[in-house]
Protein backbone atom coordinates (compact mmCIF):
# COMPACT_ATOMS: atom_id res chain seq x y z
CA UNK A 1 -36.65 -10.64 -31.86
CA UNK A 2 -38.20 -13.67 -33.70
CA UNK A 3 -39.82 -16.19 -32.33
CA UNK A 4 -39.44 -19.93 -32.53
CA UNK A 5 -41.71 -21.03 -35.24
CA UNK A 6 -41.97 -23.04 -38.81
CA UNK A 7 -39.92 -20.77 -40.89
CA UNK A 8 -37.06 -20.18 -38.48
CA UNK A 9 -33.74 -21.29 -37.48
CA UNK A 10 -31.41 -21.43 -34.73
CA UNK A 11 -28.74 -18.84 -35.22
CA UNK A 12 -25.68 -20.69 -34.83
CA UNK A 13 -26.86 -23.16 -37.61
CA UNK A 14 -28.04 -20.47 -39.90
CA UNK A 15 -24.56 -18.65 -39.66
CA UNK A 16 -22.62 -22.36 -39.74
CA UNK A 17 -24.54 -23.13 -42.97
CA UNK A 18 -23.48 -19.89 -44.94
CA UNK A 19 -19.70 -21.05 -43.82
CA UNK A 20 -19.26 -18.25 -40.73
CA UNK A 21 -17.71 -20.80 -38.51
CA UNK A 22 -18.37 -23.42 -36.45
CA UNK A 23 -21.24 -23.57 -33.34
CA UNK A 24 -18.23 -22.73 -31.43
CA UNK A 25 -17.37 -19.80 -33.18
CA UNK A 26 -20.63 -18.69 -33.39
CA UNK A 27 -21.13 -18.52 -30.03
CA UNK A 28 -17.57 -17.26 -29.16
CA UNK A 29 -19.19 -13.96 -31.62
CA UNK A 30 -22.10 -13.78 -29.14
CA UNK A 31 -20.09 -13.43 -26.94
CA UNK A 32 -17.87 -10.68 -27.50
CA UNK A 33 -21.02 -9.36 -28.87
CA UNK A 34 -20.63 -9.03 -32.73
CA UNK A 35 -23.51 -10.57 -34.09
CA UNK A 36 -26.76 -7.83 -33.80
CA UNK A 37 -30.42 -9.19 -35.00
CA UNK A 38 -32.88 -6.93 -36.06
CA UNK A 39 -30.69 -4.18 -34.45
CA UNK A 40 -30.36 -6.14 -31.11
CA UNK A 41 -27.19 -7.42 -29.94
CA UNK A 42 -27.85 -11.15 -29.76
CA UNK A 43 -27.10 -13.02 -26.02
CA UNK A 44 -27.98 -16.30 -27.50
CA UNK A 45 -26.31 -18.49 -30.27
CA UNK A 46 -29.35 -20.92 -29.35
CA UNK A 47 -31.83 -18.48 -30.33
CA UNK A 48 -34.45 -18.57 -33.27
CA UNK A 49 -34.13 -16.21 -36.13
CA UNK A 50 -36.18 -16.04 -39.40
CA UNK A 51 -33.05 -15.48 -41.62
CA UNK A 52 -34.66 -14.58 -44.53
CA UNK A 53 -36.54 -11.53 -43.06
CA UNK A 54 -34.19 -10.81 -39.62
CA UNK A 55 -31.80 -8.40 -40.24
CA UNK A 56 -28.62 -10.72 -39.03
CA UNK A 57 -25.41 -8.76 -38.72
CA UNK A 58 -22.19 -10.09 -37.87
CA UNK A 59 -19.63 -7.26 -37.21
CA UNK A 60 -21.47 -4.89 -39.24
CA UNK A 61 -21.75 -7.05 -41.80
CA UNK A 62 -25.17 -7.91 -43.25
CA UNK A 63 -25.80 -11.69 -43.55
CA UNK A 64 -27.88 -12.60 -46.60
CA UNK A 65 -29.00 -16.15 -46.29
CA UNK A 66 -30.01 -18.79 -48.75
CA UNK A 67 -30.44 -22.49 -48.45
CA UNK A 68 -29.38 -23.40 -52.25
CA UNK A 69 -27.04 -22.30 -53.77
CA UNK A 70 -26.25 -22.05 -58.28
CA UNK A 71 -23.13 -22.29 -59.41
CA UNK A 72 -22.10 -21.38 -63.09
CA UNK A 73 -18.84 -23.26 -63.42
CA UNK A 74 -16.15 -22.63 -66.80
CA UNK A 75 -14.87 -26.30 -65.69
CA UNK A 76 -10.90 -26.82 -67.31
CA UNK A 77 -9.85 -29.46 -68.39
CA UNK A 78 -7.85 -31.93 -66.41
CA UNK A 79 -10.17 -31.20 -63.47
CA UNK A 80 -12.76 -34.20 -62.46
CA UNK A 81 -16.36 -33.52 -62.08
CA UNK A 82 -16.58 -34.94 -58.38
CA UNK A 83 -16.79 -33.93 -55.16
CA UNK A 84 -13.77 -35.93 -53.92
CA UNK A 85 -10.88 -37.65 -55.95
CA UNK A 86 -7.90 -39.66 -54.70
CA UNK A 87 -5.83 -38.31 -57.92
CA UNK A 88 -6.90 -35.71 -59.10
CA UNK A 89 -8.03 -31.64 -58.72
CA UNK A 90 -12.07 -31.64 -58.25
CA UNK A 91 -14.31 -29.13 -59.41
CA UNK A 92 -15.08 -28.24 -55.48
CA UNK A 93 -11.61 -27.48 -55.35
CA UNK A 94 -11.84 -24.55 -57.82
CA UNK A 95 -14.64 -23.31 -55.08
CA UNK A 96 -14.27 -20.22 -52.26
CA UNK A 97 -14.86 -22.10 -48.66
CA UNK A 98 -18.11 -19.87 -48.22
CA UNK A 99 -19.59 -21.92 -51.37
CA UNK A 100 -18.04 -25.17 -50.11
CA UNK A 101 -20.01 -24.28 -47.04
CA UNK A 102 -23.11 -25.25 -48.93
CA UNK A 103 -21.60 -28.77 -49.53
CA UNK A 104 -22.66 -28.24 -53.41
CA UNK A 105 -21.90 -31.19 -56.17
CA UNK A 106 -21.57 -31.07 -59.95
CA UNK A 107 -24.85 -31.50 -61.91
CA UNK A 108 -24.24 -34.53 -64.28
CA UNK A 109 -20.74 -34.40 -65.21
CA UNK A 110 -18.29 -33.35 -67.87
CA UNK A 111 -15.24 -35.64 -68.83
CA UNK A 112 -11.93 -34.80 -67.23
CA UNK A 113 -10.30 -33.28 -70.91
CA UNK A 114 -13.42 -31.47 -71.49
CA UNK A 115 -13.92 -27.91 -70.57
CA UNK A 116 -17.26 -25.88 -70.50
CA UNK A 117 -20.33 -24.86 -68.72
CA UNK A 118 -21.27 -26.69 -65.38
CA UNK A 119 -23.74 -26.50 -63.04
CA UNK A 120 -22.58 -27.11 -59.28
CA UNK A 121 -25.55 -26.93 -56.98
CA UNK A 122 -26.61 -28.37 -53.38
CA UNK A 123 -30.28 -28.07 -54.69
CA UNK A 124 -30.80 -31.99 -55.05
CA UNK A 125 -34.19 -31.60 -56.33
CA UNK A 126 -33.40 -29.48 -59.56
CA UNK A 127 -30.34 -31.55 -60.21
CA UNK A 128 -32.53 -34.65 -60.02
CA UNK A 129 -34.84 -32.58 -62.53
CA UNK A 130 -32.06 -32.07 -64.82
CA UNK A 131 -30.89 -35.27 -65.04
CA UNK A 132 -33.82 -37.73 -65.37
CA UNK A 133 -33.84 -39.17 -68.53
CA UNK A 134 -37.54 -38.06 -69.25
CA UNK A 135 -37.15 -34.85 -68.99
CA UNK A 136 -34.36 -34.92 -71.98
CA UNK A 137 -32.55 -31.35 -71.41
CA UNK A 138 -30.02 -30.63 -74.45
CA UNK A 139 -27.19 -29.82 -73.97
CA UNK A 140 -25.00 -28.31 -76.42
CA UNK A 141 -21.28 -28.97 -77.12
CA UNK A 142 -18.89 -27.13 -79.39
CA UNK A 143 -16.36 -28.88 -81.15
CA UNK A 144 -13.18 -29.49 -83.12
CA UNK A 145 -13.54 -32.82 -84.86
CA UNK A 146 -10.47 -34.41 -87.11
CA UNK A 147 -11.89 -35.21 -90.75
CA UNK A 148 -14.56 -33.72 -93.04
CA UNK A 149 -17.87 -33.19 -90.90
CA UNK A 150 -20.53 -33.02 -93.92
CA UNK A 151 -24.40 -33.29 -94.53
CA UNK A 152 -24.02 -37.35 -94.47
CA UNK A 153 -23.19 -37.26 -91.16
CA UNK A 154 -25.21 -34.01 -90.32
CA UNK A 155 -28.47 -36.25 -91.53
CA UNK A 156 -27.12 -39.96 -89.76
CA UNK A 157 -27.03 -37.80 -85.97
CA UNK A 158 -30.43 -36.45 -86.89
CA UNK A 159 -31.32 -39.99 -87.06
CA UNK A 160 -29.53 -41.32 -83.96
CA UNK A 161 -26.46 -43.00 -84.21
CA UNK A 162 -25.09 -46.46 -83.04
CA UNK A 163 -22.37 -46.54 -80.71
CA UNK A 164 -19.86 -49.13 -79.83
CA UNK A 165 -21.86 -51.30 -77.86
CA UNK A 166 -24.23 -51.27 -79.26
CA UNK A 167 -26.71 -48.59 -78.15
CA UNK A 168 -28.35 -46.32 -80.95
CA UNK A 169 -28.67 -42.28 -79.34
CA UNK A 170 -31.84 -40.26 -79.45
CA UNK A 171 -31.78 -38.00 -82.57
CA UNK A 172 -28.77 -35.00 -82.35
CA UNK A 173 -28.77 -31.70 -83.79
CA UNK A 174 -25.23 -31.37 -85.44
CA UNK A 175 -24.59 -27.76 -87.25
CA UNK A 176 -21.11 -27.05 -89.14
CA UNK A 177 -19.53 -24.03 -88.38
CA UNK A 178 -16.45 -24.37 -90.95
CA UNK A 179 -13.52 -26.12 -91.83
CA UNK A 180 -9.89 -25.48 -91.17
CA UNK A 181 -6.49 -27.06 -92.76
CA UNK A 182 -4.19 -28.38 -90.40
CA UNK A 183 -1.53 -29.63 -92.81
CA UNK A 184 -2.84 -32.74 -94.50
CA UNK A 185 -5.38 -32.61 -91.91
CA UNK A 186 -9.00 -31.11 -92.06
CA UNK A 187 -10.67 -30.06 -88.62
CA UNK A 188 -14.19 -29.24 -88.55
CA UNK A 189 -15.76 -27.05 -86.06
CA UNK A 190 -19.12 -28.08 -85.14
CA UNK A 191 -22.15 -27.68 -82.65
CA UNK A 192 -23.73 -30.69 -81.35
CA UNK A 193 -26.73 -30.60 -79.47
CA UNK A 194 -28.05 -33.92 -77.61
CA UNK A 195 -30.55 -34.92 -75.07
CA UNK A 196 -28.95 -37.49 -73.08
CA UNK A 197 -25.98 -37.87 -71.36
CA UNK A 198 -24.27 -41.43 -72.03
CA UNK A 199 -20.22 -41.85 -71.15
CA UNK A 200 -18.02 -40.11 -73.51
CA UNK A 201 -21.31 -39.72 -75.71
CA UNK A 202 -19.95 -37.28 -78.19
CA UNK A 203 -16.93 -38.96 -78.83
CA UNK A 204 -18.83 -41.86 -79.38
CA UNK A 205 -20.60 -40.49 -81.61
CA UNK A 206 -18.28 -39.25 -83.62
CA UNK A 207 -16.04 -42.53 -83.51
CA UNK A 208 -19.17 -43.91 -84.84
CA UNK A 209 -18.94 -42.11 -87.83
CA UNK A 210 -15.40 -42.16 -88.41
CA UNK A 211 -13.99 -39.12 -86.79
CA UNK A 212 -12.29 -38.27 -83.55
CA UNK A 213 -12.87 -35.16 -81.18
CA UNK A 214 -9.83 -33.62 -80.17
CA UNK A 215 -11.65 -30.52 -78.46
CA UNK A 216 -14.59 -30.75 -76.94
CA UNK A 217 -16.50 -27.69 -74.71
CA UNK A 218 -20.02 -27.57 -73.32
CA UNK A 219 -21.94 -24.11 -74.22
CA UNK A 220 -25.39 -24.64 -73.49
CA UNK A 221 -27.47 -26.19 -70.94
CA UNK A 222 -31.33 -26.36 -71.46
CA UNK A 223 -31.51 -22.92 -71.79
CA UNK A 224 -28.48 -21.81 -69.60
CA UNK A 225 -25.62 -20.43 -72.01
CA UNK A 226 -21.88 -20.19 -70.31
CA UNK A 227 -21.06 -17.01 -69.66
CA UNK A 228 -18.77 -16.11 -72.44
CA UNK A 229 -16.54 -13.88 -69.76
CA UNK A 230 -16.16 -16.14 -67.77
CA UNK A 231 -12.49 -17.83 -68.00
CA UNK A 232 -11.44 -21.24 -67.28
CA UNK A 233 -11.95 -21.94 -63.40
CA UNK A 234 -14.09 -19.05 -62.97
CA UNK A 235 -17.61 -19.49 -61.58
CA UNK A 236 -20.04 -17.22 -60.09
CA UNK A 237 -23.92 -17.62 -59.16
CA UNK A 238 -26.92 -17.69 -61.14
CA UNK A 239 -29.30 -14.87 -61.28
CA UNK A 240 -32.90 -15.10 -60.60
CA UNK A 241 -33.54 -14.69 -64.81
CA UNK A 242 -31.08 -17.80 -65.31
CA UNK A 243 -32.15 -19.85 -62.38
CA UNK A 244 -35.84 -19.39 -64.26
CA UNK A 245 -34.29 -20.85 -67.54
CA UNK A 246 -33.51 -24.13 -65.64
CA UNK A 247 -36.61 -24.64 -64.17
CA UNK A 248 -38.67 -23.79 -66.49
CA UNK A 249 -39.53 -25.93 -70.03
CA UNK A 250 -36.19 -26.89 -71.54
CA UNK A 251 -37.39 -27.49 -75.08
């Protein structure tokens, strides 16, 4: 059995964090005498485990436990990247309760129409990383814009662009994929790549030049790429090799 010391916790909390139930329930499990640690049928809810070397079972099952949590979200549109909404569908409401468990939040946000790669995370001190303007982190959008996207405006994003009120953007990377004919209409399909996060910036952007975005998806964070099988309101966790690419150099 483990000790009480630095690295441990009290078993009911442990198990209440990683969404197994309440301290009620936990204890009701001691009880009847499901929960086994370290191959010892626990008599204790109380008692202190070191959760991530114990071997914690609870009805045979083994409990693996983590205090953050990474969540790669496919966000859809016409979901709000919140944790609470009087209106509408949050992203937390896409979530399993054994993630909401974790009380996680949306890194940064994506506007409600927009669909693409999020980051939902209870790890305050990487999303704090992620965010702060000095740290610039691209992020890279795909898009269908209405009108000719050329090498003008290719070479006025490289040099920032002004927005409505007023506020001139760090330098973007914008790449044309193609054009496509939509009647009288041509739609461009573009990349955009930016390094801060202002409202509705790539619209902005865009409006700035003329042109209005009438599809809009995040691909690319730092160095975090959506998972391409991933479908809209899908999500799954990081692994280790991705959860390096955020907290490593983003450049």
């Amino acid at each position: 059995m483990s000790a009480k010391g630095r690295n441990t916790l009290r078993l009911d909390k442990a198990l209440t964090h990683l969404g197994y139930g309440s301290r009620s329930d936990i204890k009701k499990y001691v009880k009847q005498g499901l929960i086994t640690v370290n191959g010892v049928r626990a008599k204790d809810s109380g008692m202190h485990v070191d959760p991530e070397t114990d071997v914690i079972l609870l009805d045979g099952e083994r409990i693996h436990y983590r205090e953050h949590i990474y969540v790669m979200l496919h966000k859809p549109p016409g979901v709000v990247s919140a944790t609470e909404d009087n209106r509408d569908r949050t992203v937390l409401d896409l979530l399993a309760p054994e993630y909401l468990a974790f009380e996680p939040f949306p890194v940064g946000r994506l506007d409600k129409d927009t669909e693409g790669l999020l980051l939902l995370t209870n790890d305050g001190k990487l999303a704090h990383e992620l965010l702060s303007p000095r740290r610039h982190v691209p992020k890279t959008y795909m898009a269908l814009v209405l009108g000719e996207v050329g090498e003008a405006d290719v070479e006025r994003f490289a040099e920032g662009v002004t927005l409505d009120d007023g506020y001139v953007t760090q330098p973007g990377e914008l790449v044309v994929l193609g054009h496509d004919r939509q009647g009288e209409e041509v739609v461009s399909r573009i990349e955009l790549t930016i390094h801060e996060g202002k409202f509705h910036q790539v619209k902005r952007m865009f409006q700035s030049v003329g042109k209005k975005v009438v599809y809009l998806k995040r691909i690319r964070m730092g160095r975090l790429d959506l998972d391409p099988s991933l479908q809209l309101g899908e999500y799954r966790e990081l692994t280790e090799d991705e959860l390096a690419l955020l907290t490593g150099p983003q450049d």
